[in-house]
PDB file of N, CA and C in Angstrom:
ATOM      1  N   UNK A   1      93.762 126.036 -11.912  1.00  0.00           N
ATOM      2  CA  UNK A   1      93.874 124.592 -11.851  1.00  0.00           C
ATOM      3  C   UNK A   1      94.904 124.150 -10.809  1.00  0.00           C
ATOM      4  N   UNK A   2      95.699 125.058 -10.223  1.00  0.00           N
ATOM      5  CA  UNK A   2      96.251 124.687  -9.128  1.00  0.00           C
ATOM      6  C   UNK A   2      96.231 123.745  -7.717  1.00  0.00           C
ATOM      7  N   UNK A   3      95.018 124.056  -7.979  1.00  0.00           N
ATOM      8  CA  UNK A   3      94.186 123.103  -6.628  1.00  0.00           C
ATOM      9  C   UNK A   3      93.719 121.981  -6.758  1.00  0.00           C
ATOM     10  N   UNK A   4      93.802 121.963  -7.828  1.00  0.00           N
ATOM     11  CA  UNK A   4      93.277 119.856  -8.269  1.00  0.00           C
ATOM     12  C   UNK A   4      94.260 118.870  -7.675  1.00  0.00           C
ATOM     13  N   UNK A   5      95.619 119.377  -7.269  1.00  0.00           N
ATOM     14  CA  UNK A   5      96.660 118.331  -6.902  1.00  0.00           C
ATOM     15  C   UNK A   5      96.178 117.635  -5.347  1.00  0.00           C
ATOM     16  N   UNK A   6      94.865 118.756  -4.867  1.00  0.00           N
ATOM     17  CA  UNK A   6      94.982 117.951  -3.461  1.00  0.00           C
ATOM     18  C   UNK A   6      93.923 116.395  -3.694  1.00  0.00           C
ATOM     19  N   UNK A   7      93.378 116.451  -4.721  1.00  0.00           N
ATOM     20  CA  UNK A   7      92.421 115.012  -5.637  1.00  0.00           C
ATOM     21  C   UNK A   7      93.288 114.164  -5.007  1.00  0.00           C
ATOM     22  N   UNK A   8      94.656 114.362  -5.267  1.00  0.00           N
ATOM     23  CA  UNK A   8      96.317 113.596  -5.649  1.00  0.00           C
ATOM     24  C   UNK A   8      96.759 113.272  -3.681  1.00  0.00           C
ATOM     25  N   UNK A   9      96.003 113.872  -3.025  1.00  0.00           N
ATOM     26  CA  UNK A   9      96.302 113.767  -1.627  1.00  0.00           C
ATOM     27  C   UNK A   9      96.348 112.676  -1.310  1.00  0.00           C
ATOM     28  N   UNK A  10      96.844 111.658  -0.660  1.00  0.00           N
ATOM     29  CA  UNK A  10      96.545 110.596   0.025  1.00  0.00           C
ATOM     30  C   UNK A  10      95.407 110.579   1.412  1.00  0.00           C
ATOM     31  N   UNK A  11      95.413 112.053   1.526  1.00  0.00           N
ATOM     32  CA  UNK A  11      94.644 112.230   3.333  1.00  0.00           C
ATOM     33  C   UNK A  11      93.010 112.809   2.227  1.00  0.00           C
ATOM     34  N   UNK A  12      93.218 113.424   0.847  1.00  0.00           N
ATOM     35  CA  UNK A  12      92.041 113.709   0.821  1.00  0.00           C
ATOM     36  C   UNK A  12      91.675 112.996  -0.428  1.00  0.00           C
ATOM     37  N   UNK A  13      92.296 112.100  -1.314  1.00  0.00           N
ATOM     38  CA  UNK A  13      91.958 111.161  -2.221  1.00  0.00           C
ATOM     39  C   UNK A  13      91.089 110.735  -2.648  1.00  0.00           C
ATOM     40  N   UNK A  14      90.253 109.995  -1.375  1.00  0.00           N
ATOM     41  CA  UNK A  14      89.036 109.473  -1.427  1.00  0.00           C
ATOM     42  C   UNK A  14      88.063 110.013  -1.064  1.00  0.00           C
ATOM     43  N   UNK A  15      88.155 111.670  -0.743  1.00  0.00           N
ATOM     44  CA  UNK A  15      87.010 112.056  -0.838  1.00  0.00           C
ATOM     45  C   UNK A  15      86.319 112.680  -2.276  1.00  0.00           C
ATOM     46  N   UNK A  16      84.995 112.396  -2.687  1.00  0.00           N
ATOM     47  CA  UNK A  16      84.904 112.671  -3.965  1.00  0.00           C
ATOM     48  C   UNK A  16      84.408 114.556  -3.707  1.00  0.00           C
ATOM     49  N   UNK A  17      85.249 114.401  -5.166  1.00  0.00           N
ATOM     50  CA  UNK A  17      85.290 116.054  -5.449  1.00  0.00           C
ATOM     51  C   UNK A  17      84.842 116.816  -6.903  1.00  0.00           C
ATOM     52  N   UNK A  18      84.010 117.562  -6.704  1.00  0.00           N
ATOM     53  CA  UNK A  18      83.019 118.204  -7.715  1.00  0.00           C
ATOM     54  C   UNK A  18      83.990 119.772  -7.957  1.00  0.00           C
ATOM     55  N   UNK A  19      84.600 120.043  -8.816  1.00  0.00           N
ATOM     56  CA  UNK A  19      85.288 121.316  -9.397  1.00  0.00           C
ATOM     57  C   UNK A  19      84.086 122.127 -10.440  1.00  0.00           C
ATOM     58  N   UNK A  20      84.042 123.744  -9.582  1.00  0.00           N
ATOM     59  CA  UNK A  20      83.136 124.382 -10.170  1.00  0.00           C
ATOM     60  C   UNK A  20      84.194 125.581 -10.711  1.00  0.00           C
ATOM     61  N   UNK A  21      83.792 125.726 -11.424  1.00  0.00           N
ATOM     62  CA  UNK A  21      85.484 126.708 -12.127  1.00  0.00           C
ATOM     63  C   UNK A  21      84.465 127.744 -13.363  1.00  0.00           C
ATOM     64  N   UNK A  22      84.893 128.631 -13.747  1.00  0.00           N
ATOM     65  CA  UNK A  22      84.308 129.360 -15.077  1.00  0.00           C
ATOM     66  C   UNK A  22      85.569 128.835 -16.334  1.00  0.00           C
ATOM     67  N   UNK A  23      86.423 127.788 -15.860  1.00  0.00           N
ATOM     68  CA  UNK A  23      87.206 127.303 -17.271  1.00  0.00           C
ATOM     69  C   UNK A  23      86.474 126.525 -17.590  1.00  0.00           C
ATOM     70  N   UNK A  24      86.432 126.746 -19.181  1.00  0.00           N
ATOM     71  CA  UNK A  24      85.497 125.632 -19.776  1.00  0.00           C
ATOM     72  C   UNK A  24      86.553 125.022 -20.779  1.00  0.00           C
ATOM     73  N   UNK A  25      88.035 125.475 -21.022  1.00  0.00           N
ATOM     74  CA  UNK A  25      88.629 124.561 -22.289  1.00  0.00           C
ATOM     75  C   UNK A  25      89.089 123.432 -21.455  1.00  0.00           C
ATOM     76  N   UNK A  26      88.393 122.280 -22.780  1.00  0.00           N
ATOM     77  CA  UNK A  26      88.847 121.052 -23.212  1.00  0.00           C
ATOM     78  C   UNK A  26      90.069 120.673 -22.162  1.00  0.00           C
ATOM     79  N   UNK A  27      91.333 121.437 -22.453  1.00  0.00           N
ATOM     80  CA  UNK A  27      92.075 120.668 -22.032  1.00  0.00           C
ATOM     81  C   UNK A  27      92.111 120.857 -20.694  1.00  0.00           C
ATOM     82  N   UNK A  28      91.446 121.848 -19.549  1.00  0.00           N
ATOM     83  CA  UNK A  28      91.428 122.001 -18.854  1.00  0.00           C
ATOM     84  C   UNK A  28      90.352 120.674 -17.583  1.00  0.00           C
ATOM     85  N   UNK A  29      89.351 120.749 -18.379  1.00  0.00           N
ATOM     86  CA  UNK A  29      88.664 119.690 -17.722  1.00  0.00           C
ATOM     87  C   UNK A  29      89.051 117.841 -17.910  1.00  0.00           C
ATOM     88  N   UNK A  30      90.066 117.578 -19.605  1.00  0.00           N
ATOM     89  CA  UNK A  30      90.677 116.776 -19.589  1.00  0.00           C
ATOM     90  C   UNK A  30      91.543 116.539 -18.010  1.00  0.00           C
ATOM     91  N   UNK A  31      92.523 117.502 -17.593  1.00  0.00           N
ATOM     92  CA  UNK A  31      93.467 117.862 -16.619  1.00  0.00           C
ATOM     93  C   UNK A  31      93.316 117.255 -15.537  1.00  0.00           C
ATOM     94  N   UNK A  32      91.736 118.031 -15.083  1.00  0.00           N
ATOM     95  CA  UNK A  32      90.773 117.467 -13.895  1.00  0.00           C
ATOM     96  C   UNK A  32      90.794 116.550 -13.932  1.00  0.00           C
ATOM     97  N   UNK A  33      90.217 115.545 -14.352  1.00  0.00           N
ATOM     98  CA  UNK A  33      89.925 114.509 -14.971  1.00  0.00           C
ATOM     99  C   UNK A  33      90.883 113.610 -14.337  1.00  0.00           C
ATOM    100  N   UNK A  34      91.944 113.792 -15.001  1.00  0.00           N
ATOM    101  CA  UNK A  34      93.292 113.267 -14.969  1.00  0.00           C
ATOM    102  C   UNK A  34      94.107 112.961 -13.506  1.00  0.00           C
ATOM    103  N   UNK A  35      93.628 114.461 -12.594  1.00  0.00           N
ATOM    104  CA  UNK A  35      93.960 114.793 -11.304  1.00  0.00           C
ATOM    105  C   UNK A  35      93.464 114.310 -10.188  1.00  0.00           C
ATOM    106  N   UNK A  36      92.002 113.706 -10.695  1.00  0.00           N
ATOM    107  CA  UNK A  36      91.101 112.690  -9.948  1.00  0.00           C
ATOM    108  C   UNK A  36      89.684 113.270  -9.426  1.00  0.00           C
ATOM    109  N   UNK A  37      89.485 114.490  -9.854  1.00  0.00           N
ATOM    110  CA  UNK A  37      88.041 115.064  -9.952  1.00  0.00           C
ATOM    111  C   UNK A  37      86.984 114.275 -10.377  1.00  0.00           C
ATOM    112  N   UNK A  38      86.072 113.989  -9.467  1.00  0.00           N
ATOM    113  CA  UNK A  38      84.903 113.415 -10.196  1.00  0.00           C
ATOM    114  C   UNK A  38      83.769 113.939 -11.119  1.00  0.00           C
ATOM    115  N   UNK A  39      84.015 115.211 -11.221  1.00  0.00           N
ATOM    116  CA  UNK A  39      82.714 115.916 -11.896  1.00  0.00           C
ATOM    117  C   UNK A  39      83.489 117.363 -12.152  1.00  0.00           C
ATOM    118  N   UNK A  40      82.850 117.694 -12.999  1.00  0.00           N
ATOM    119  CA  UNK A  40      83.290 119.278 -13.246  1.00  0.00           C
ATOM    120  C   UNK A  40      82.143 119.985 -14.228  1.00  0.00           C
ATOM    121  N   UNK A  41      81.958 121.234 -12.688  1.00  0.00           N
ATOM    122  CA  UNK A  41      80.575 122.084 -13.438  1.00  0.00           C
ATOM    123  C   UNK A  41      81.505 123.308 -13.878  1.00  0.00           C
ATOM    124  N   UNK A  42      81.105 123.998 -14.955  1.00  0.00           N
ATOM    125  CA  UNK A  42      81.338 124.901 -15.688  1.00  0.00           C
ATOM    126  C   UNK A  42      80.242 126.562 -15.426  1.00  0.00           C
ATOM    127  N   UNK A  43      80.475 127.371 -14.455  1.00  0.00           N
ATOM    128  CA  UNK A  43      79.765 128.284 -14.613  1.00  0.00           C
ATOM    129  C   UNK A  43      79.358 129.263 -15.708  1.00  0.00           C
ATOM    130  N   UNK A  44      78.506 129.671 -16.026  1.00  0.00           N
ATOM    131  CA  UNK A  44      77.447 129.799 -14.753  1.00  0.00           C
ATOM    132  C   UNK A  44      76.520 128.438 -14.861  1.00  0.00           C
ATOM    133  N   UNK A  45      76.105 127.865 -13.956  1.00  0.00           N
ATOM    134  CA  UNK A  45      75.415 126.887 -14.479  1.00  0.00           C
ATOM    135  C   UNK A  45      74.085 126.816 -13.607  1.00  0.00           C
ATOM    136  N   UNK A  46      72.893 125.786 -13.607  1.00  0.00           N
ATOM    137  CA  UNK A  46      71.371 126.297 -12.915  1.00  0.00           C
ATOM    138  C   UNK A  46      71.330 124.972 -11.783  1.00  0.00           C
ATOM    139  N   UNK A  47      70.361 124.910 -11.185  1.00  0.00           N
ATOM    140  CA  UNK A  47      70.294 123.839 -10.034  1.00  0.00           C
ATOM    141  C   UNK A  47      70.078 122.445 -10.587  1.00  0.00           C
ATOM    142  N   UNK A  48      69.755 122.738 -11.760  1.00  0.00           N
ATOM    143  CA  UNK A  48      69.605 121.135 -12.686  1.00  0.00           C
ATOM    144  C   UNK A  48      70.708 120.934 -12.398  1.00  0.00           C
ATOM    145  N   UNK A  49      71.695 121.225 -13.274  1.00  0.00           N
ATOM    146  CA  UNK A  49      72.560 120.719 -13.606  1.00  0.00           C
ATOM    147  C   UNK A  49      73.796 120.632 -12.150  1.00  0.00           C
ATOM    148  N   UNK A  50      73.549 121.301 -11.455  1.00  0.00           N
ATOM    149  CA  UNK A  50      74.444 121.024 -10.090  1.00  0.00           C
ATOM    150  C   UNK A  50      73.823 119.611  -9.633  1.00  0.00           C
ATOM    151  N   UNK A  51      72.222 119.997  -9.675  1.00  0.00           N
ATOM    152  CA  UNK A  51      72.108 118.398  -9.063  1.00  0.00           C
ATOM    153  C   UNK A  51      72.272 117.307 -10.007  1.00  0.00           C
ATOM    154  N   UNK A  52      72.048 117.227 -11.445  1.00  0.00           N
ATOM    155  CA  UNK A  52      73.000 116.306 -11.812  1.00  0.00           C
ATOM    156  C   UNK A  52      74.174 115.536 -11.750  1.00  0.00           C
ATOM    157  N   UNK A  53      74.715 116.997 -11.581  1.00  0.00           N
ATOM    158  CA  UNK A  53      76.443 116.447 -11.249  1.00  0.00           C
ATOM    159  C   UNK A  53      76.596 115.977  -9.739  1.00  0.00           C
ATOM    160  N   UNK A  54      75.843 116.129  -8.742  1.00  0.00           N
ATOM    161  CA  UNK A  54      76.111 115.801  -7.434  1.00  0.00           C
ATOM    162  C   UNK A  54      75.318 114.295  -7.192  1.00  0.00           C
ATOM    163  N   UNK A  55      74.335 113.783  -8.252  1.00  0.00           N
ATOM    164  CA  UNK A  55      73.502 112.772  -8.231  1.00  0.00           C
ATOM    165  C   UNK A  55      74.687 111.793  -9.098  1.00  0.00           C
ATOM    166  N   UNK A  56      75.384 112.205  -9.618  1.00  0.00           N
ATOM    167  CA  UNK A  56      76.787 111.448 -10.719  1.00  0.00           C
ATOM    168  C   UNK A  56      77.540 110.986  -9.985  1.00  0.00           C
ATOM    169  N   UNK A  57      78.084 111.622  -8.632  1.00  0.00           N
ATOM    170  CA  UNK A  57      79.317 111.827  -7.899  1.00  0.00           C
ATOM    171  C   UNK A  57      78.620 111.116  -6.739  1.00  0.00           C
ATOM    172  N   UNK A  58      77.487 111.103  -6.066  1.00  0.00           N
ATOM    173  CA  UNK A  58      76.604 110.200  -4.754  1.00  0.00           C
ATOM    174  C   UNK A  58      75.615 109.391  -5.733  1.00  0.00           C
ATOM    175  N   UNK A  59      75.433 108.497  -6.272  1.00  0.00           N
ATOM    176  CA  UNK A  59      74.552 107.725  -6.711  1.00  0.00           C
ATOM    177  C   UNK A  59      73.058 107.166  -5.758  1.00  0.00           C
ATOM    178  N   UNK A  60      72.174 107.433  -5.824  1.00  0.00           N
ATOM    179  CA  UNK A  60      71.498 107.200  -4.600  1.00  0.00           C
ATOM    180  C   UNK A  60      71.619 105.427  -3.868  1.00  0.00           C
ATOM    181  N   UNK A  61      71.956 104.708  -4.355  1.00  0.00           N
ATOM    182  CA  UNK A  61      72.338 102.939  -3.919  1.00  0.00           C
ATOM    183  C   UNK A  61      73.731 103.116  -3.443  1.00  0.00           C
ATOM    184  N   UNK A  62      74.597 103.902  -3.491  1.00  0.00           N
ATOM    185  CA  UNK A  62      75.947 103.742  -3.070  1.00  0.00           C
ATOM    186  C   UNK A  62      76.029 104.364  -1.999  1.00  0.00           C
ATOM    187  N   UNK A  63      76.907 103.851  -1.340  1.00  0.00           N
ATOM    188  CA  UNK A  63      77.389 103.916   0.340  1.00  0.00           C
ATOM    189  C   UNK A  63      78.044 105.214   0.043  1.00  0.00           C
ATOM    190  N   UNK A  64      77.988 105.997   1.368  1.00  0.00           N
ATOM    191  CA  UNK A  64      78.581 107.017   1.559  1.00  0.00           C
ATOM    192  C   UNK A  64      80.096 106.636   1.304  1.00  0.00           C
ATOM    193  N   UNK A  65      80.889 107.360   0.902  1.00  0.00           N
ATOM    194  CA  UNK A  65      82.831 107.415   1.207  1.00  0.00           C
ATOM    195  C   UNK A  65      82.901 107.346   2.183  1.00  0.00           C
ATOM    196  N   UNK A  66      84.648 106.703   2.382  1.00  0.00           N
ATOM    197  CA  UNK A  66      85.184 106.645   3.779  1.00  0.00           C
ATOM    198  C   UNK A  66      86.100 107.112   3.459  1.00  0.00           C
ATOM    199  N   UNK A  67      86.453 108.137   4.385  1.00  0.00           N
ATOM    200  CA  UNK A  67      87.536 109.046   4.672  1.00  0.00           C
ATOM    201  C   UNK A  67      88.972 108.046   5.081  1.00  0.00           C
ATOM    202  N   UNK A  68      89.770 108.344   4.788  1.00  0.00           N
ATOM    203  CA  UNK A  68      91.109 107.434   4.707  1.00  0.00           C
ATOM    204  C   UNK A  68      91.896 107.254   6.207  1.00  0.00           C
TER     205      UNK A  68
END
């Protein structure tokens, strides 16, 4: 979970970010969450569910992000 602080970046903030990790406790994805992750897949997981989570995080009507 070390690496969630760059969410916390000001240079990378606004870019949205999908955390694929094999942690699956609770308080761990709470954390994420917290750190400014938009999504968090849990391995192992199948192409459904990646594209779920990437259809969550890009909505097809919403504008691309702008980089800061």
């Amino acid at each position: 979970m070390e690496r969630v602080d760059a969410c916390q970046s000001p240079a990378l903030g606004q870019i949205p970010f999908i955390m694929v990790t094999a942690e699956s406790k609770t308080e761990n994805v709470i954390a994420a969450k917290e750190a400014g992750v938009n999504n968090y897949i849990v391995k192992p997981f199948n192409a459904q569910t990646l594209q779920n989570k990437v259809q969550s995080v890009f909505p097809d009507d919403a504008p691309p992000p702008r980089a800061a």
